[in-house]
Protein backbone atom coordinates (compact mmCIF):
# COMPACT_ATOMS: atom_id res chain seq x y z
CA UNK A 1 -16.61 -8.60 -11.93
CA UNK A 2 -18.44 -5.54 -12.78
CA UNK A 3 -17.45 -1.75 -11.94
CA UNK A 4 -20.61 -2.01 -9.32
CA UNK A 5 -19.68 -5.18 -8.00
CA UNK A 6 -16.08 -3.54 -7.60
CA UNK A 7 -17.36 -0.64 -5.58
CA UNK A 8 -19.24 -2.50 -3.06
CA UNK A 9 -16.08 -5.07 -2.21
CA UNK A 10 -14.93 -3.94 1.24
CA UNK A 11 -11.04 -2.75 1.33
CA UNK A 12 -8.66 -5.01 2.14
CA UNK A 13 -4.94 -4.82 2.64
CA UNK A 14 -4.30 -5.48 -0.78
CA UNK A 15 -6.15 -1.95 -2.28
CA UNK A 16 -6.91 -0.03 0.44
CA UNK A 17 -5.37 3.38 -0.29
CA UNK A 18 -2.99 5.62 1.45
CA UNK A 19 -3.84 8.60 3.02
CA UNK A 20 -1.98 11.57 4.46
CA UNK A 21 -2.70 13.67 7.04
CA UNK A 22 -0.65 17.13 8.23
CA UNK A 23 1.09 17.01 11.57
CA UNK A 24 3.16 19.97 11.96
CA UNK A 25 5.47 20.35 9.14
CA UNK A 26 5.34 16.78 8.36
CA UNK A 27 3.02 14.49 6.38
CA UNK A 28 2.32 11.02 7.38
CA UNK A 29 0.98 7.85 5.74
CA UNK A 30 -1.69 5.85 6.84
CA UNK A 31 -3.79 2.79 5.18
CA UNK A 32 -7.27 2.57 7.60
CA UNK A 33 -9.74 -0.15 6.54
CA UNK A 34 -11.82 -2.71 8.59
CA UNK A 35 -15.32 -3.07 10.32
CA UNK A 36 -16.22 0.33 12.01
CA UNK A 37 -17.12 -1.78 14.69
CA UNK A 38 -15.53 -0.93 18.06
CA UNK A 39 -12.20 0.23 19.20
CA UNK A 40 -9.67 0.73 16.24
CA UNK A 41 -6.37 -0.89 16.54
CA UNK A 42 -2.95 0.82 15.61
CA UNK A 43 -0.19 -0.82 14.33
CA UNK A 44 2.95 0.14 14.96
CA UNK A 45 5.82 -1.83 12.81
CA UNK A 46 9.46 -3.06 13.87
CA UNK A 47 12.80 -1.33 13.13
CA UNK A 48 13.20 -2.49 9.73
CA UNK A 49 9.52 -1.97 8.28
CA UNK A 50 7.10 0.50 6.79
CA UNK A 51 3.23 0.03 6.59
CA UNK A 52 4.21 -2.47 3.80
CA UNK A 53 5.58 -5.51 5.96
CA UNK A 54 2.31 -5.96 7.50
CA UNK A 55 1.24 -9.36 6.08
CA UNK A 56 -2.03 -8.99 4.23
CA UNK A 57 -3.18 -12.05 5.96
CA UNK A 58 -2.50 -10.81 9.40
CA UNK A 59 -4.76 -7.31 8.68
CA UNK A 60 -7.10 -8.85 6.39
CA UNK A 61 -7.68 -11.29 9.34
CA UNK A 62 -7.93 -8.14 12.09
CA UNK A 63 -9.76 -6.20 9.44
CA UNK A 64 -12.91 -8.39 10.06
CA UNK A 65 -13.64 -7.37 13.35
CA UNK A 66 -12.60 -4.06 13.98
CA UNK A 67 -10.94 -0.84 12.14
CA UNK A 68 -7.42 -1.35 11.63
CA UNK A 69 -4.87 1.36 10.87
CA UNK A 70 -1.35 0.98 9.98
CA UNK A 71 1.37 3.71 9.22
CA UNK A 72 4.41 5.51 8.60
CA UNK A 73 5.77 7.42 11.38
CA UNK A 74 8.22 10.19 10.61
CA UNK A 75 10.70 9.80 8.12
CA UNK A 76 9.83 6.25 7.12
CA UNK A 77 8.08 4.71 4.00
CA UNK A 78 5.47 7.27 2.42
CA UNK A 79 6.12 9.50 5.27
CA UNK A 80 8.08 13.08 5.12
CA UNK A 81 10.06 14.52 8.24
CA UNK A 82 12.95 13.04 9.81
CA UNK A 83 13.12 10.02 11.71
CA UNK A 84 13.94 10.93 15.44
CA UNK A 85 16.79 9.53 17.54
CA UNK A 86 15.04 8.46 20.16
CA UNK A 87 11.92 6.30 21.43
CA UNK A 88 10.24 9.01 23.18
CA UNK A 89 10.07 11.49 20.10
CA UNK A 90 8.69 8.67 17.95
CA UNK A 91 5.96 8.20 20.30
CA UNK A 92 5.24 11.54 20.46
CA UNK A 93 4.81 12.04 16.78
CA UNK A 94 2.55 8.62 17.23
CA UNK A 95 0.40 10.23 19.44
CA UNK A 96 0.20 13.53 17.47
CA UNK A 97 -0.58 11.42 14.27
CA UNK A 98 -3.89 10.08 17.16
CA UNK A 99 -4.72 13.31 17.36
CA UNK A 100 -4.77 14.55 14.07
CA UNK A 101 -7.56 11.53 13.37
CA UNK A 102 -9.52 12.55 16.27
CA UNK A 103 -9.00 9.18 17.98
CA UNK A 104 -9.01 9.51 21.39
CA UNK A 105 -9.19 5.83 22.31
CA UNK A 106 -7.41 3.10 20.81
CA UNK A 107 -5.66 -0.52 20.99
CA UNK A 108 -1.69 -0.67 20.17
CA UNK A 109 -0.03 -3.78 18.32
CA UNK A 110 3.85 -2.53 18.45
CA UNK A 111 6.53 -5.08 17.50
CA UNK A 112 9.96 -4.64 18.25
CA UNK A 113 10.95 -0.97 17.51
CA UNK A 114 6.88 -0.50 17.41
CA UNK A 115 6.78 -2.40 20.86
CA UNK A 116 9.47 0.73 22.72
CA UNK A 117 6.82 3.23 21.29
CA UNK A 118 3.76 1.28 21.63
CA UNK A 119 5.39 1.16 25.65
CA UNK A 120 5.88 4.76 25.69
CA UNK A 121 2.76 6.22 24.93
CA UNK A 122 0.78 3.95 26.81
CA UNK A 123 3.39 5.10 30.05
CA UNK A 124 2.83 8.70 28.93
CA UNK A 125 -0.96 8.74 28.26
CA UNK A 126 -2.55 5.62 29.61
CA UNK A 127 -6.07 6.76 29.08
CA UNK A 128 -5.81 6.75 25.54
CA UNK A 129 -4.80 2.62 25.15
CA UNK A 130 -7.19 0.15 25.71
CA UNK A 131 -5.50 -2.56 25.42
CA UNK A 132 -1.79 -3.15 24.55
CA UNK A 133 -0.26 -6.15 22.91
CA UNK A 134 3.65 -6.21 22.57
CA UNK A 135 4.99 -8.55 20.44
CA UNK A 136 8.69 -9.71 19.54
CA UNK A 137 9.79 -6.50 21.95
CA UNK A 138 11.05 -5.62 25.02
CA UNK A 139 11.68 -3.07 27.92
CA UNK A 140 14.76 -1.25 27.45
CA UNK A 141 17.81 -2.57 28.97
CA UNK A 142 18.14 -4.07 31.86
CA UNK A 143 18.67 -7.58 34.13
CA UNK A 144 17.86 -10.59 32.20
CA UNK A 145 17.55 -8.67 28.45
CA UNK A 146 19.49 -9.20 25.44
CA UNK A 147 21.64 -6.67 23.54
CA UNK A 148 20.90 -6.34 19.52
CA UNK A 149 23.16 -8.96 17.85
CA UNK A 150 25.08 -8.82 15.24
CA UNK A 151 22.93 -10.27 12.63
CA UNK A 152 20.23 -7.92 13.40
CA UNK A 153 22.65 -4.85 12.99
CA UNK A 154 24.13 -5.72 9.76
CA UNK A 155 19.99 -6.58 8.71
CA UNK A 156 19.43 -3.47 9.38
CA UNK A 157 21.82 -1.71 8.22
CA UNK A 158 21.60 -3.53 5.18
CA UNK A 159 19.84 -3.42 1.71
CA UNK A 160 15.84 -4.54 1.66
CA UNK A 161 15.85 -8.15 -0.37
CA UNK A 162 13.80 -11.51 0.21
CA UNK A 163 16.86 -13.01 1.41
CA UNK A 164 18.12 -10.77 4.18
CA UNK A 165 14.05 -10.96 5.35
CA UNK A 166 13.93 -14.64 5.39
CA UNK A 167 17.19 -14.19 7.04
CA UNK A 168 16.07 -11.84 9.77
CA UNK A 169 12.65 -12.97 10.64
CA UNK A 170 13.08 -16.67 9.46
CA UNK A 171 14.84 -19.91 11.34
CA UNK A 172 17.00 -21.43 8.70
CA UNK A 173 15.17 -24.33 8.14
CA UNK A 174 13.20 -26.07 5.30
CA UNK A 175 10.02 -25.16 6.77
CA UNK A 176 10.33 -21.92 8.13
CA UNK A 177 12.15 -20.79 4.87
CA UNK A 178 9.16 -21.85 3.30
CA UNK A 179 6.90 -19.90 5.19
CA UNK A 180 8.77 -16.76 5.22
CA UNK A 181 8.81 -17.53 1.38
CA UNK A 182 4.99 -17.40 1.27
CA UNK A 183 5.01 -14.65 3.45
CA UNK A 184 7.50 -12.69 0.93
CA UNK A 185 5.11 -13.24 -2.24
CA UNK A 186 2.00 -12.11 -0.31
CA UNK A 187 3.99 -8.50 0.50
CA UNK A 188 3.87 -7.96 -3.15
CA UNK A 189 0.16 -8.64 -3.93
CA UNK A 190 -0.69 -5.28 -2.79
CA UNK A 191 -1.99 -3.54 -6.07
CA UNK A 192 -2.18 0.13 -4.52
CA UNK A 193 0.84 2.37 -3.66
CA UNK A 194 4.00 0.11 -2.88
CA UNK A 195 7.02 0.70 -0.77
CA UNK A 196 9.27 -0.35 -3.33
CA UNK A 197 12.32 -0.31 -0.98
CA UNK A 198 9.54 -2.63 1.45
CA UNK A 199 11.66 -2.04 4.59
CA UNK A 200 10.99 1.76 4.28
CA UNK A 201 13.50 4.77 3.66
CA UNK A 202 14.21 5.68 7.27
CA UNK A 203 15.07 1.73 8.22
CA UNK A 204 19.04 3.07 8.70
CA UNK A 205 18.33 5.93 10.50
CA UNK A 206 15.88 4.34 13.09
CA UNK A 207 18.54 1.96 13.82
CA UNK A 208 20.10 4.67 16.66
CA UNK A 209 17.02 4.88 18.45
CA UNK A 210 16.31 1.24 19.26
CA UNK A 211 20.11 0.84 19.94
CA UNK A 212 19.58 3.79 22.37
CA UNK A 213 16.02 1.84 24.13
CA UNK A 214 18.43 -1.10 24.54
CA UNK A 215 21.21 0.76 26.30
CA UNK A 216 22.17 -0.04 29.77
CA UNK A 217 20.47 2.22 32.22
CA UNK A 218 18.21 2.73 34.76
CA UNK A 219 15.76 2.54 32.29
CA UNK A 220 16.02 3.71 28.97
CA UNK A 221 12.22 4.66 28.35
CA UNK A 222 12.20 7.52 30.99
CA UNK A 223 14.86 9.65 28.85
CA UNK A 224 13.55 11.95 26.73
């Protein structure tokens, strides 16, 4: 492949850089490739994760129809500050981290942790989501939900390694071991900037606030 044939590929997961942008006092990550095409889509990753445990195939796949931006909230991955103890503050610093890209419409993806926020901006400022898909997440606490278990805590608390992933996310059986193997090896075919600790620096300290979401209460996502 040529150096022109190089510069007209489109980005993909895989080499897309990182950028930063200023909110505040605190510098956040972002990766934001795609078609320019329509509304862009914001991802906003579980408990455990950084920008770097979205599957390539699963954004590569988005990427073909629409802008797609994933990133670091505060304290997390590539991303200065401190990581907040609570949902709402995280969603505030997502929303801030909208603003400071000028986007004043978008689509949320939020899985667990990413899920509580993804539910508390769109509460706090439903004119800027479009559309909002929650995935592997829930409410808060309440009548019919489940608390965190045990394997999930010590995951968390945990250090990053292929095992405790396929542990987490995987069903322990021949096949699904297998997939979350395949999904393991394609997390490390990205050849720009790398999370080397892949489940981000602030994956301990964000453990509080989705313990706090899931706390019994009249509903957790109204506290501040």
């Amino acid at each position: 492949m040529t150096q022109q044939d190089k510069e007209t590929q489109p980005e993909r997961a895989e080499t897309t850089p990182s950028r930063f942008v200023h909110v505040r006092e605190v510098r956040l990550a972002y990766r934001r490739f795609g078609n320019p095409a329509g509304t862009p889509l914001i991802l906003l990753q579980h408990f455990r994760g950084s920008m770097d445990n979205w599957d390539p195939a699963l954004l590569n796949g988005l990427a073909k129809d629409r802008t797609v931006i994933t990133f670091d909230n505060a304290g997390v991955g590539f991303s200065s500050g401190d990581v907040p103890d609570n949902v709402a503050a995280m969603a505030q610093d997502a929303l801030d981290f909208l603003d400071a890209l000028n986007l004043t419409q978008v689509d949320l993806l939020g899985f667990s942790l990413g899920g509580y926020i993804a539910q508390h901006l769109t509460l706090q400022h439903p004119q800027r989501v479009r559309r909002l898909i929650l995935a592997g997440t829930g409410p808060g606490k309440g009548e019919g939900t489940q608390d965190l278990n045990q394997t999930i805590l010590d995951a968390a608390s945990g250090p990053s390694s292929r095992n405790g992933l396929l542990r987490l996310f995987f069903e322990p059986t021949e096949t699904s071991q297998a997939a979350g193997a395949a999904f393991w090896d394609r997390l490390q075919t990205r050849t720009g900037e790398h999370d080397p600790f892949l489940m981000g620096s602030g994956r301990g300290r964000s453990l509080p606030s989705a313990a706090r979401n899931c706390a019994p209460g009249p509903g957790s996502w109204r506290e501040p």
